[in-house]
PDB file of N, CA and C in Angstrom:
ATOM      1  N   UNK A   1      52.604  24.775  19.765  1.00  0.00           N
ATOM      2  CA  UNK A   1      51.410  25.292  20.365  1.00  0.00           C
ATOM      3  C   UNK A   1      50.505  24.112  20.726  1.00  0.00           C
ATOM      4  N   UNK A   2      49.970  24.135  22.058  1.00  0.00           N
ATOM      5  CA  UNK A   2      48.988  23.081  22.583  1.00  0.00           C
ATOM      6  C   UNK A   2      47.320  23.245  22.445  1.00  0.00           C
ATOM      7  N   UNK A   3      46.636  22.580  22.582  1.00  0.00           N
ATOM      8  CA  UNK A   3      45.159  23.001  23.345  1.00  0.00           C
ATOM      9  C   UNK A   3      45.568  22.838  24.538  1.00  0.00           C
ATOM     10  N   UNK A   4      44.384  23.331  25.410  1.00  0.00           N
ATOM     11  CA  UNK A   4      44.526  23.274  26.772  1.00  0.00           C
ATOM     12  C   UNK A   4      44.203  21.524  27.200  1.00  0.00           C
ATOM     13  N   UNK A   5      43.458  20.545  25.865  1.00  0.00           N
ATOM     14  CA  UNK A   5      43.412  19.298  26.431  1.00  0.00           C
ATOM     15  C   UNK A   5      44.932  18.605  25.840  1.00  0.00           C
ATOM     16  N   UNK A   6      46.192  19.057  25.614  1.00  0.00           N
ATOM     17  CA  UNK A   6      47.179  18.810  25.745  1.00  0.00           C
ATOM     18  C   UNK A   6      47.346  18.310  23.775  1.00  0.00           C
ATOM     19  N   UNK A   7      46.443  18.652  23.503  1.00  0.00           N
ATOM     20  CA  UNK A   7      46.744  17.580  21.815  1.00  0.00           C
ATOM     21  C   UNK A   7      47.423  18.972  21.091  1.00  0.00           C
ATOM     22  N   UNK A   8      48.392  18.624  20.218  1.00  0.00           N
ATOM     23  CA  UNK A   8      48.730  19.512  19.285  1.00  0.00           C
ATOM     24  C   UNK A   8      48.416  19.774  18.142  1.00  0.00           C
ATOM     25  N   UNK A   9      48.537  21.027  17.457  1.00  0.00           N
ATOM     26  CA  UNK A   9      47.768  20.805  16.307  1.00  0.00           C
ATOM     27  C   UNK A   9      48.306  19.913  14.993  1.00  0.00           C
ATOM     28  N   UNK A  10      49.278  19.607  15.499  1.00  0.00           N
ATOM     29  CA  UNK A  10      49.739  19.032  14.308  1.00  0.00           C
ATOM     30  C   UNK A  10      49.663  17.425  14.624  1.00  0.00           C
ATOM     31  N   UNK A  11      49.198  17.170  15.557  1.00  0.00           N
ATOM     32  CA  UNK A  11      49.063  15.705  16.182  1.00  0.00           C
ATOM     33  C   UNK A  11      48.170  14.792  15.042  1.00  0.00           C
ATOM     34  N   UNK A  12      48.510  13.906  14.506  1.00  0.00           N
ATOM     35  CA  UNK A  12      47.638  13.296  13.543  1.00  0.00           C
ATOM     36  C   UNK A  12      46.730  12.452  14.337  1.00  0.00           C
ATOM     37  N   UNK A  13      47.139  12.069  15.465  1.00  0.00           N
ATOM     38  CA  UNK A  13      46.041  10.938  16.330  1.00  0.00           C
ATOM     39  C   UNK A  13      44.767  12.069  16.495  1.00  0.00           C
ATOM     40  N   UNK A  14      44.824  13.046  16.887  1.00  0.00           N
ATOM     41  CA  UNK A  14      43.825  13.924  17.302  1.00  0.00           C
ATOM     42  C   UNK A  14      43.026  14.368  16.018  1.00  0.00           C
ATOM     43  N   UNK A  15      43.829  14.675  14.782  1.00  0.00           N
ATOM     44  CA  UNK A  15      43.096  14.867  13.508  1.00  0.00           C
ATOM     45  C   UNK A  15      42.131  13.545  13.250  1.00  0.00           C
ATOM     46  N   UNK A  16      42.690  12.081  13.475  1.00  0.00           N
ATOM     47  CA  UNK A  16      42.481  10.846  13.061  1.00  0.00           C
ATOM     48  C   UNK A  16      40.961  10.687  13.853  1.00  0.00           C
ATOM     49  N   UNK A  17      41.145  11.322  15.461  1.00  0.00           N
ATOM     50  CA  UNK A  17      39.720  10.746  16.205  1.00  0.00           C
ATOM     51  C   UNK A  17      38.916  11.790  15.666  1.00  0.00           C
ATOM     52  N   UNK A  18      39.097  13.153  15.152  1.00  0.00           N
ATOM     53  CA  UNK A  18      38.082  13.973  15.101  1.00  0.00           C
ATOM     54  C   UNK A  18      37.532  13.567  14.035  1.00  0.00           C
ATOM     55  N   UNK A  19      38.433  12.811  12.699  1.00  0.00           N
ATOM     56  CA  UNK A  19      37.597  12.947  11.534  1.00  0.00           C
ATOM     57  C   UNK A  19      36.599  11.234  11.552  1.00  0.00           C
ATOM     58  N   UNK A  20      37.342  10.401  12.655  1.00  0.00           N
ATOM     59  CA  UNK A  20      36.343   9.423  13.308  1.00  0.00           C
ATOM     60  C   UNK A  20      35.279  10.143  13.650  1.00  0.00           C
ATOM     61  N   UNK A  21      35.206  10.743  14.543  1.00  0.00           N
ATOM     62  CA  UNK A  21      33.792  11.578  15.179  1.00  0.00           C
ATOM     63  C   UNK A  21      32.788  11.678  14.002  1.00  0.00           C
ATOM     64  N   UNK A  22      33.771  12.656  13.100  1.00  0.00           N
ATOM     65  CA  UNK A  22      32.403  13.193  12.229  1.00  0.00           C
ATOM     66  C   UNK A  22      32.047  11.844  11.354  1.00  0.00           C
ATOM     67  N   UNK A  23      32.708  10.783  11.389  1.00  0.00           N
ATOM     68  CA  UNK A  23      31.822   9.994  10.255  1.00  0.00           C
ATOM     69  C   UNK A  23      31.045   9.464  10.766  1.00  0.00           C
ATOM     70  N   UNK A  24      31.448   8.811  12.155  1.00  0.00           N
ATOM     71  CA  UNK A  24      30.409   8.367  13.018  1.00  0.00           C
ATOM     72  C   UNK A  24      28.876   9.296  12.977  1.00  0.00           C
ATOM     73  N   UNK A  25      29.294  10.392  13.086  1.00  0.00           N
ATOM     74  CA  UNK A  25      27.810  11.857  13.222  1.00  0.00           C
ATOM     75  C   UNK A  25      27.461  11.280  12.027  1.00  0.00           C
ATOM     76  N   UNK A  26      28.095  11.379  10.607  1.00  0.00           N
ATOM     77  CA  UNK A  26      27.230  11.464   9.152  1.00  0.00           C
ATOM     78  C   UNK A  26      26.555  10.147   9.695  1.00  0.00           C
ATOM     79  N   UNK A  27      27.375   8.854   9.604  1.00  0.00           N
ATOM     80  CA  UNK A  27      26.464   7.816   9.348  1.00  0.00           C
ATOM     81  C   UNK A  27      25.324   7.738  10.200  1.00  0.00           C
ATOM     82  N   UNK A  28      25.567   8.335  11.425  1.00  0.00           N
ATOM     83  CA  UNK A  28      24.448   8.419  12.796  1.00  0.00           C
ATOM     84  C   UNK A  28      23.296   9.461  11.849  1.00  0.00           C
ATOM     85  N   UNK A  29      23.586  10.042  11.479  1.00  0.00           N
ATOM     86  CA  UNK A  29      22.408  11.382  10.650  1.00  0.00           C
ATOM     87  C   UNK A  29      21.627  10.996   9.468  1.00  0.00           C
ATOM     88  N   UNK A  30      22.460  10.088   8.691  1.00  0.00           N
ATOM     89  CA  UNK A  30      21.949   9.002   7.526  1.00  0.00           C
ATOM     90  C   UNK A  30      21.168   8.574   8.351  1.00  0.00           C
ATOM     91  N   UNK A  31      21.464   7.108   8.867  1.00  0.00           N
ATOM     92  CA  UNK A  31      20.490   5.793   9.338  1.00  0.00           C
ATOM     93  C   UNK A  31      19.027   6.892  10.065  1.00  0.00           C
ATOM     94  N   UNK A  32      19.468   7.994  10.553  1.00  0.00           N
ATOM     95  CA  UNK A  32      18.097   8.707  11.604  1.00  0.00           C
ATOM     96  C   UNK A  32      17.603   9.181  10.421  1.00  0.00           C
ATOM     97  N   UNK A  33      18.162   9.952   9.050  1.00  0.00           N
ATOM     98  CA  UNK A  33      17.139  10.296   8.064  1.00  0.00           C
ATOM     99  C   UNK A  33      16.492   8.531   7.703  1.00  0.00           C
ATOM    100  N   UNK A  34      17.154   8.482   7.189  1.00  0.00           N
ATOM    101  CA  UNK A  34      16.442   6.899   6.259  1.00  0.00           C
ATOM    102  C   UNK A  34      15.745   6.446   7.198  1.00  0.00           C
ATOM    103  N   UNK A  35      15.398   5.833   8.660  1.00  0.00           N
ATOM    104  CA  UNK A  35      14.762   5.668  10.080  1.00  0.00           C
ATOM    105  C   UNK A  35      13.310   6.593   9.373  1.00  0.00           C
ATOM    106  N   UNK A  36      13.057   7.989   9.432  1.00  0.00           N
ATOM    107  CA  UNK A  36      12.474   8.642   9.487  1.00  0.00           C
ATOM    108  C   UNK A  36      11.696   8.496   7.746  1.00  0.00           C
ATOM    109  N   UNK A  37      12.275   8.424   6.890  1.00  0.00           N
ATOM    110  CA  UNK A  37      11.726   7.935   5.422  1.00  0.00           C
ATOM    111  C   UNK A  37      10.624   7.046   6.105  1.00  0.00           C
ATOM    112  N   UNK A  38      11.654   6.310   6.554  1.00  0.00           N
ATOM    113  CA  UNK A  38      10.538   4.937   6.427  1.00  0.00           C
ATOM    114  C   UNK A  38       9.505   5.002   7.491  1.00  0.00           C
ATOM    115  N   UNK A  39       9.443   5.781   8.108  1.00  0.00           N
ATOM    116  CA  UNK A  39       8.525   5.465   9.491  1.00  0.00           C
ATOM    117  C   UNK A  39       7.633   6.091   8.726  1.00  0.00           C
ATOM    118  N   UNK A  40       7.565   7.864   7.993  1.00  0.00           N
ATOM    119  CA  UNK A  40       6.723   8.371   7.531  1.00  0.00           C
ATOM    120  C   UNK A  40       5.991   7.487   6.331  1.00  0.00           C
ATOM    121  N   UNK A  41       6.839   6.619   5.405  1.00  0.00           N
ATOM    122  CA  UNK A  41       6.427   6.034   4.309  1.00  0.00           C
ATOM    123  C   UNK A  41       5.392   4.863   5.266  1.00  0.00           C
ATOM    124  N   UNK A  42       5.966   4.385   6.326  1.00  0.00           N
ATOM    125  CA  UNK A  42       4.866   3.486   6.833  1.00  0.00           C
ATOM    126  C   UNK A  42       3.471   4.127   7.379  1.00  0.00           C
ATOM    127  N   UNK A  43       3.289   5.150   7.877  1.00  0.00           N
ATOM    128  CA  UNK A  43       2.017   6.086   8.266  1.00  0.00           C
ATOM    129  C   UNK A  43       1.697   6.407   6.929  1.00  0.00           C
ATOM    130  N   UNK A  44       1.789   6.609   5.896  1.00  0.00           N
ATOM    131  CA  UNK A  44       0.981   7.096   4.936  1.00  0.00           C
ATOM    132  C   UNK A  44       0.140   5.477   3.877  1.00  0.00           C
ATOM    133  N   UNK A  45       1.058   4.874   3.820  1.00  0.00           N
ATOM    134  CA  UNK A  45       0.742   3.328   3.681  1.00  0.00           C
ATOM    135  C   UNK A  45      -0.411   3.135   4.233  1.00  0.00           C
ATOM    136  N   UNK A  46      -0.155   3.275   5.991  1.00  0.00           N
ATOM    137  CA  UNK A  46      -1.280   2.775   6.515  1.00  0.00           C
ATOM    138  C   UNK A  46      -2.395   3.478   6.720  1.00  0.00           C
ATOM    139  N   UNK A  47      -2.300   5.215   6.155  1.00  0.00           N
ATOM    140  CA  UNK A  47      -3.356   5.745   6.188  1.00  0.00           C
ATOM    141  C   UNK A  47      -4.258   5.388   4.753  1.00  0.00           C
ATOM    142  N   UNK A  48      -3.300   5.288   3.656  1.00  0.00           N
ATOM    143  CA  UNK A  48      -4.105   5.259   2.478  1.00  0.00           C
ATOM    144  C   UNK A  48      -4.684   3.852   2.413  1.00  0.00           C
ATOM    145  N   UNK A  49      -4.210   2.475   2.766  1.00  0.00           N
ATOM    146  CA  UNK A  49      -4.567   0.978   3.294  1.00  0.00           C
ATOM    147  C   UNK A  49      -6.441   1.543   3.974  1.00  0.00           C
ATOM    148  N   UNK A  50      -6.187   2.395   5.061  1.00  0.00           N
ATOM    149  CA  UNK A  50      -7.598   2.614   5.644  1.00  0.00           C
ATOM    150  C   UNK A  50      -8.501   3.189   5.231  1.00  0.00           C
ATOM    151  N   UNK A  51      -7.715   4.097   4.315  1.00  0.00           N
ATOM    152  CA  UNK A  51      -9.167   4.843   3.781  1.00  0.00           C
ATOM    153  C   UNK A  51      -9.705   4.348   2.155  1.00  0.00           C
ATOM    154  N   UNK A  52      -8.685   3.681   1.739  1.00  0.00           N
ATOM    155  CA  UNK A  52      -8.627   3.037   0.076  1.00  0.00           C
ATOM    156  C   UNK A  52      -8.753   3.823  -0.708  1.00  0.00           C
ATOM    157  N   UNK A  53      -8.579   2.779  -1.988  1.00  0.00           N
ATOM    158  CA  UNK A  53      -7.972   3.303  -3.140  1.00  0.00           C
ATOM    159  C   UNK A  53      -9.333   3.036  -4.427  1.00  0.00           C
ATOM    160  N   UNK A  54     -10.190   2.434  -3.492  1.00  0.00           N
ATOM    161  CA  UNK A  54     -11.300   1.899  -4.878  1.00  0.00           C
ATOM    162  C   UNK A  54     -12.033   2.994  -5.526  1.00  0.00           C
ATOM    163  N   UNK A  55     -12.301   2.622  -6.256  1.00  0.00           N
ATOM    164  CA  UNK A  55     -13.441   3.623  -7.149  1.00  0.00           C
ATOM    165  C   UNK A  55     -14.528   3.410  -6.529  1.00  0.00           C
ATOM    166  N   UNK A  56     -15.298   5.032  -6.313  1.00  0.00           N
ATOM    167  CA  UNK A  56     -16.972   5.043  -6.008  1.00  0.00           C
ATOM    168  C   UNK A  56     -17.721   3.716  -6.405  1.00  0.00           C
ATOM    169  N   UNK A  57     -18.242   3.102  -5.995  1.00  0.00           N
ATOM    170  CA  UNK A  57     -19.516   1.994  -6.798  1.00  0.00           C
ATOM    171  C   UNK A  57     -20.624   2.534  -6.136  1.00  0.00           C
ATOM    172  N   UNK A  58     -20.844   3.976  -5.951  1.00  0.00           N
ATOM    173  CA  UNK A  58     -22.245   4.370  -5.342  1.00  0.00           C
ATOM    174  C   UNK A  58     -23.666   4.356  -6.522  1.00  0.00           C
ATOM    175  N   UNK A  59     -22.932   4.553  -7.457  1.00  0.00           N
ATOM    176  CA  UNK A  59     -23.448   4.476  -8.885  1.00  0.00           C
ATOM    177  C   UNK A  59     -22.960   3.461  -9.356  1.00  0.00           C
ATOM    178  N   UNK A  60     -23.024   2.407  -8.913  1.00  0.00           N
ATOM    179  CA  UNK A  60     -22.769   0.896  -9.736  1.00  0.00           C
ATOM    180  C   UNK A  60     -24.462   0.360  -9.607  1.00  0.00           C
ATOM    181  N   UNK A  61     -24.356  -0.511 -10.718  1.00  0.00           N
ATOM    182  CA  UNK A  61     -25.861  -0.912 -10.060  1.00  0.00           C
ATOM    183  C   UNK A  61     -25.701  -1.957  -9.132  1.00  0.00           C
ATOM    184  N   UNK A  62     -26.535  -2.491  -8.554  1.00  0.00           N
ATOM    185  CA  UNK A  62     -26.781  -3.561  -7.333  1.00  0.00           C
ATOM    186  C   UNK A  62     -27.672  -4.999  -7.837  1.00  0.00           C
ATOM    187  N   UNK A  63     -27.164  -6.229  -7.571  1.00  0.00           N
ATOM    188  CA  UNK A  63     -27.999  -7.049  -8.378  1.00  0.00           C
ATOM    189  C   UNK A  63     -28.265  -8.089  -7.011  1.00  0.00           C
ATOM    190  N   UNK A  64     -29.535  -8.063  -6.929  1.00  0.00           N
ATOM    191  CA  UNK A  64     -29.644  -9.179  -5.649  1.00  0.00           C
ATOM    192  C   UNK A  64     -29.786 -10.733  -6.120  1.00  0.00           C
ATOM    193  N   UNK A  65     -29.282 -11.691  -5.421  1.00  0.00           N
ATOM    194  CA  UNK A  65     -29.050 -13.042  -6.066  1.00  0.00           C
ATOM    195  C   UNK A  65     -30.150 -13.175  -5.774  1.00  0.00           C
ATOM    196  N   UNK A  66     -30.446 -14.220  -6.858  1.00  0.00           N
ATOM    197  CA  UNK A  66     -31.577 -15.436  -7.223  1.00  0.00           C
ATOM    198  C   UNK A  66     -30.794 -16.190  -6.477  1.00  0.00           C
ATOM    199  N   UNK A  67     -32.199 -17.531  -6.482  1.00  0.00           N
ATOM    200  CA  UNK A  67     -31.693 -19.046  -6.285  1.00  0.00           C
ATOM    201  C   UNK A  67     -31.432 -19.055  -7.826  1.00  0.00           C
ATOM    202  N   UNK A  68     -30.292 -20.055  -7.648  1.00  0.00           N
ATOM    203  CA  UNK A  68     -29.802 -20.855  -9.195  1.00  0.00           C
ATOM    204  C   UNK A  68     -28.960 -19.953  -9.733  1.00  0.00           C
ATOM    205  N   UNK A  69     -28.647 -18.234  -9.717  1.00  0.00           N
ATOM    206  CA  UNK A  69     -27.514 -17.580  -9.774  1.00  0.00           C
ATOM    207  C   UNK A  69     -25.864 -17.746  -9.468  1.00  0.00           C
ATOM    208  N   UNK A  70     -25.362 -17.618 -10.659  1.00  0.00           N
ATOM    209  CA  UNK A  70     -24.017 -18.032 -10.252  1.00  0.00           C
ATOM    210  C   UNK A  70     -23.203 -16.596 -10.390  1.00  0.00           C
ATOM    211  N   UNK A  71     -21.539 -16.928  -9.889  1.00  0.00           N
ATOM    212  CA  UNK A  71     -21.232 -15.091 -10.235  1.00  0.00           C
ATOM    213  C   UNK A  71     -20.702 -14.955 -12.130  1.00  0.00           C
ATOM    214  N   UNK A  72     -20.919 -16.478 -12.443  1.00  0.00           N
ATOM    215  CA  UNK A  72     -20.872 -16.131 -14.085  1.00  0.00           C
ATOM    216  C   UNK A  72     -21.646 -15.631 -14.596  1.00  0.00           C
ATOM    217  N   UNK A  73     -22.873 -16.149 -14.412  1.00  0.00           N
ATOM    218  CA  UNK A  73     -24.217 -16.008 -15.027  1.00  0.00           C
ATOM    219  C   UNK A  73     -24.507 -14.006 -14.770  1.00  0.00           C
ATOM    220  N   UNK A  74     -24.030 -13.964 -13.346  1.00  0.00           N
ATOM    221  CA  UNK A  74     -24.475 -12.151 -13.371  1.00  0.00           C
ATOM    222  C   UNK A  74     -23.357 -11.419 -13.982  1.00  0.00           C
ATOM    223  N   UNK A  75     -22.050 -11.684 -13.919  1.00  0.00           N
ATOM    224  CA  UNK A  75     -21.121 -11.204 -14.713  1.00  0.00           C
ATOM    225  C   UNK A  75     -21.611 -10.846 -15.938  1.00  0.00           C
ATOM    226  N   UNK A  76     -22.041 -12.356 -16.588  1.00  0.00           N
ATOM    227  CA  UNK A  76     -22.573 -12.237 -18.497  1.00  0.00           C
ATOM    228  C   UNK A  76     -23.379 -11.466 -18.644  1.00  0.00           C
ATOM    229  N   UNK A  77     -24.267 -11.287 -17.423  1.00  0.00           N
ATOM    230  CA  UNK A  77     -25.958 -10.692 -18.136  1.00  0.00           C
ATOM    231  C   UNK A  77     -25.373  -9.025 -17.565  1.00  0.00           C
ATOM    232  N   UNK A  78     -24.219  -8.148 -16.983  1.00  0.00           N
ATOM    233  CA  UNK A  78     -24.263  -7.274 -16.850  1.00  0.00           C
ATOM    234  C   UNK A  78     -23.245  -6.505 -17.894  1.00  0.00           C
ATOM    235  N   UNK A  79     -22.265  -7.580 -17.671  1.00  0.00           N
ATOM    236  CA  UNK A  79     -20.690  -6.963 -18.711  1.00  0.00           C
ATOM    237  C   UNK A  79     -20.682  -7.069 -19.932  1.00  0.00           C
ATOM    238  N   UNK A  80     -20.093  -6.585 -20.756  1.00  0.00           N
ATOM    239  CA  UNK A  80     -20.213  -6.525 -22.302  1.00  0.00           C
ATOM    240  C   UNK A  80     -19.317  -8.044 -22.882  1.00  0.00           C
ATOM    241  N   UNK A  81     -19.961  -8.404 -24.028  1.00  0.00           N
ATOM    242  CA  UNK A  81     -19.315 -10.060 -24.555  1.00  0.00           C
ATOM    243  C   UNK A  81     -17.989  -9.497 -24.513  1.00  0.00           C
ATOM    244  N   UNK A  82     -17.419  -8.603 -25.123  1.00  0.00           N
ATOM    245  CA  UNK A  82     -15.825  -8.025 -25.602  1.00  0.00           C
ATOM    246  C   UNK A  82     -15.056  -8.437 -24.333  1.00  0.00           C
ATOM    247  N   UNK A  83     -15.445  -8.225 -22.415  1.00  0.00           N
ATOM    248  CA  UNK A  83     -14.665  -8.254 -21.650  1.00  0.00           C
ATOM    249  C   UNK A  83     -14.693  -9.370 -21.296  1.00  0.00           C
ATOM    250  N   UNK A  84     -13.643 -10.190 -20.737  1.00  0.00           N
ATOM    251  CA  UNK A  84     -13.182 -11.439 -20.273  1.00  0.00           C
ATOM    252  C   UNK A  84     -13.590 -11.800 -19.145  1.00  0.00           C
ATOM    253  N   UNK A  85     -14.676 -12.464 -18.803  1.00  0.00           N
ATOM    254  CA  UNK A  85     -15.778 -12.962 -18.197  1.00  0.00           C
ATOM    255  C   UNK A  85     -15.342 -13.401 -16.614  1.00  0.00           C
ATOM    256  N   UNK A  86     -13.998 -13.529 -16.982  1.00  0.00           N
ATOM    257  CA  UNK A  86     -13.482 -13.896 -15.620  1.00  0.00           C
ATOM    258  C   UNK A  86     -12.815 -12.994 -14.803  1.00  0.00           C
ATOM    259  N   UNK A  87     -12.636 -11.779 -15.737  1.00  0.00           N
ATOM    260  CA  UNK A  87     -12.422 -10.810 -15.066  1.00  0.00           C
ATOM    261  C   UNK A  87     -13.070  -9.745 -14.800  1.00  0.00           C
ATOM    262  N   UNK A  88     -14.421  -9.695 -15.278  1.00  0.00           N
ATOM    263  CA  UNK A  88     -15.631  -9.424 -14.879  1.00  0.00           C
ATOM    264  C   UNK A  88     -15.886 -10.160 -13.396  1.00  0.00           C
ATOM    265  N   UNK A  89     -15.504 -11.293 -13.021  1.00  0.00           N
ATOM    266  CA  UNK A  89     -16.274 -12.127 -12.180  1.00  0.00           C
ATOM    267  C   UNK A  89     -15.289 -11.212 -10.703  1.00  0.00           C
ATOM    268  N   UNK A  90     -13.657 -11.607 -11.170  1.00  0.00           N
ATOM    269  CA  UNK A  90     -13.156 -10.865 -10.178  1.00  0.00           C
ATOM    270  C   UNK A  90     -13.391  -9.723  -9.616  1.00  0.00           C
ATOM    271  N   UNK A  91     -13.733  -8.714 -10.796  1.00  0.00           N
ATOM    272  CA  UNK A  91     -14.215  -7.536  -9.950  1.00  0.00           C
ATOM    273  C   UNK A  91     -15.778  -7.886  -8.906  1.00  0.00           C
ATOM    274  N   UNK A  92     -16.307  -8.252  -9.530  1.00  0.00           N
ATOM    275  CA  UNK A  92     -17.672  -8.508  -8.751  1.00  0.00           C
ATOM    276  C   UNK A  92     -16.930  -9.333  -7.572  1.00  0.00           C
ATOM    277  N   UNK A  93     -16.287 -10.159  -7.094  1.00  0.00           N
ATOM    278  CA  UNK A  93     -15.672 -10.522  -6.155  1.00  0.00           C
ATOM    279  C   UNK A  93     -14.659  -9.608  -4.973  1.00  0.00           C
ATOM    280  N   UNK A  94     -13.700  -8.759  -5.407  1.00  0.00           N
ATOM    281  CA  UNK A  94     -13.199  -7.384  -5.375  1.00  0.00           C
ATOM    282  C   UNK A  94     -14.273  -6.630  -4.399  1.00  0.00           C
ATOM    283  N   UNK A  95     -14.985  -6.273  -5.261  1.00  0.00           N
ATOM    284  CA  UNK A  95     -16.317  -5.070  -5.217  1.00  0.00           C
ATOM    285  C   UNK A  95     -16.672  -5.441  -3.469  1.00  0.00           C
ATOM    286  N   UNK A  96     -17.437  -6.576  -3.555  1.00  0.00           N
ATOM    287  CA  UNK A  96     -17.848  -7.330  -2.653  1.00  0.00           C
ATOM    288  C   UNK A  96     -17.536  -8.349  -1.522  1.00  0.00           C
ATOM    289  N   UNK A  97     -16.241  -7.797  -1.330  1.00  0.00           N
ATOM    290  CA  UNK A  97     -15.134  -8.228  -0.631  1.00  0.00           C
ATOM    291  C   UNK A  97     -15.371 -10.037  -0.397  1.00  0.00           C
ATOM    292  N   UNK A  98     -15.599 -11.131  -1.289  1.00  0.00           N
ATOM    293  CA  UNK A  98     -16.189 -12.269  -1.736  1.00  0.00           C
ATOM    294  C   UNK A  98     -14.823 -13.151  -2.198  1.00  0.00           C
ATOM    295  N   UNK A  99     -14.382 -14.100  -0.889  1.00  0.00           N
ATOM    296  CA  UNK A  99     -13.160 -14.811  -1.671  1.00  0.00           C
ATOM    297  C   UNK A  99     -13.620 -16.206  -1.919  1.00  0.00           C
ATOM    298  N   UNK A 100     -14.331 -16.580  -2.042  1.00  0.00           N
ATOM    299  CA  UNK A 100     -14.885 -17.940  -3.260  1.00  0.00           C
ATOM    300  C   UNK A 100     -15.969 -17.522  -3.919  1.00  0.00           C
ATOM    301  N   UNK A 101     -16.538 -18.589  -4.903  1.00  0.00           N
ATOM    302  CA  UNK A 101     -17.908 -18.361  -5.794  1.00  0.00           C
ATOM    303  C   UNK A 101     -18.821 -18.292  -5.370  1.00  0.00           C
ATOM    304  N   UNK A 102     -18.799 -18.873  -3.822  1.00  0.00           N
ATOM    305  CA  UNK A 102     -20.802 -19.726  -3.342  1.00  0.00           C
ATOM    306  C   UNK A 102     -21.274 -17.970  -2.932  1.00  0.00           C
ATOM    307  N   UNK A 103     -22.430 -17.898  -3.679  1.00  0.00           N
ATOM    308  CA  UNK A 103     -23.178 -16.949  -3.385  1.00  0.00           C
ATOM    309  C   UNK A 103     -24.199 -17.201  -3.253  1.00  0.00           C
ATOM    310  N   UNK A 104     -25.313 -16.612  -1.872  1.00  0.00           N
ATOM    311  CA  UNK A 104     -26.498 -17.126  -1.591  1.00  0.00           C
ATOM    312  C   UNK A 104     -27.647 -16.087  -1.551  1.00  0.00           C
ATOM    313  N   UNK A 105     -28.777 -16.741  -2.335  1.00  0.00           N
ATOM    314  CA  UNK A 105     -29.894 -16.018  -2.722  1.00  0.00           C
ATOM    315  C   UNK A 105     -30.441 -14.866  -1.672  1.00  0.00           C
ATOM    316  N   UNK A 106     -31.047 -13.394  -2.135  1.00  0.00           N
ATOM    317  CA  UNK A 106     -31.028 -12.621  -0.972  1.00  0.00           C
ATOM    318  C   UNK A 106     -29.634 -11.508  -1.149  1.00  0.00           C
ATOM    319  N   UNK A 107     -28.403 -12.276  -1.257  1.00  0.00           N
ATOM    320  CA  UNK A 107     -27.349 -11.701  -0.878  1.00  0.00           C
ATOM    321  C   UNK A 107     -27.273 -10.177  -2.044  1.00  0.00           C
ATOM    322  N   UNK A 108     -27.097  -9.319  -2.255  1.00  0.00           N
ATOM    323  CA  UNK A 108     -26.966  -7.954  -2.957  1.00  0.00           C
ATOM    324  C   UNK A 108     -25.102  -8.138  -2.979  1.00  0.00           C
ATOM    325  N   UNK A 109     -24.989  -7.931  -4.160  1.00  0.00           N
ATOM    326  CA  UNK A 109     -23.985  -7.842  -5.164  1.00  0.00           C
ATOM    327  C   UNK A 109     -23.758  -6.216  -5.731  1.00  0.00           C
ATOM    328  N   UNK A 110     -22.835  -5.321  -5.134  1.00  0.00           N
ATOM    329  CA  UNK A 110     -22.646  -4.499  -6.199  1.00  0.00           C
ATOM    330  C   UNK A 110     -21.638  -4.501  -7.657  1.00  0.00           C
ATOM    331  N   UNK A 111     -22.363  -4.450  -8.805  1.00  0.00           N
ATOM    332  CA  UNK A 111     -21.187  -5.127 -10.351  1.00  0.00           C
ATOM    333  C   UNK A 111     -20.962  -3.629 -10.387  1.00  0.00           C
ATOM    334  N   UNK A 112     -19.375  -3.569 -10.253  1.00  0.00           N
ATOM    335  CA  UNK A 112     -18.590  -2.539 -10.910  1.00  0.00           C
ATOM    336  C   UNK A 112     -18.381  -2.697 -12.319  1.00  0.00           C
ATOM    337  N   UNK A 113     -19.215  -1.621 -13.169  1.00  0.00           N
ATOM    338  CA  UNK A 113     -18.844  -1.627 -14.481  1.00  0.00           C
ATOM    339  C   UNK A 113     -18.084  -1.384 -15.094  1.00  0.00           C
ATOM    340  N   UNK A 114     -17.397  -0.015 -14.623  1.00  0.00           N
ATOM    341  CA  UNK A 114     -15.714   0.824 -15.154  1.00  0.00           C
ATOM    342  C   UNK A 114     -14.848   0.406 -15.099  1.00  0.00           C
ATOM    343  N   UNK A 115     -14.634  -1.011 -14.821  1.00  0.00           N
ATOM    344  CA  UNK A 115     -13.703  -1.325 -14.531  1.00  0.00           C
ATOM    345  C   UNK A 115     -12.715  -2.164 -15.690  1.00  0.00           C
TER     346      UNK A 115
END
């Protein structure tokens, strides 16, 4: 018995390309799921990147620099002795989106305490 495209059923070349076909389809259906993981994992990345992840500091207090203020000196006089002074300092750096120490008088500082 034939198909009408001449292959028989018992033809192993014709079994051989069909079960080619379908792996080709799976792996083609994989790479488009996993494709699609990642595109969605990249939009949510970049939505949560925009809207962030920080804690409120609407209720932090606000400390405006002196002259002669350093970010140790406001760290000490806000954070408790127990926390590690330098990581007090980072958050106040963090907070205040601040990537070196020089801070200038005038400037408003919000110190995240909860942290």
């Amino acid at each position: 018995m034939t198909y009408s495209k001449g292959y028989s059923i018992n033809n192993k070349d014709f079994l051989k390309k069909e079960a080619e076909k379908k792996g080709v389809k799976l792996i083609f259906n994989f790479l488009l799921i996993i494709s699609l993981i990642l595109f969605i994992t990249l939009i949510l990345i970049s939505a949560f990147s925009l809207i962030g992840f920080g804690e409120d500091n609407s209720e932090a207090p606000v400390h405006e620099v002196k002259s002669g203020d350093t970010l140790w000196t406001i760290a000490a006089s806000y954070y408790d002795h127990n926390i590690d002074i330098r990581k007090a300092i980072y958050n106040i750096k963090q907070a205040n989106d601040i990537d070196s120490a020089i801070i200038t008088p005038g400037k408003k500082l919000i110190i995240p305490i909860n942290k």
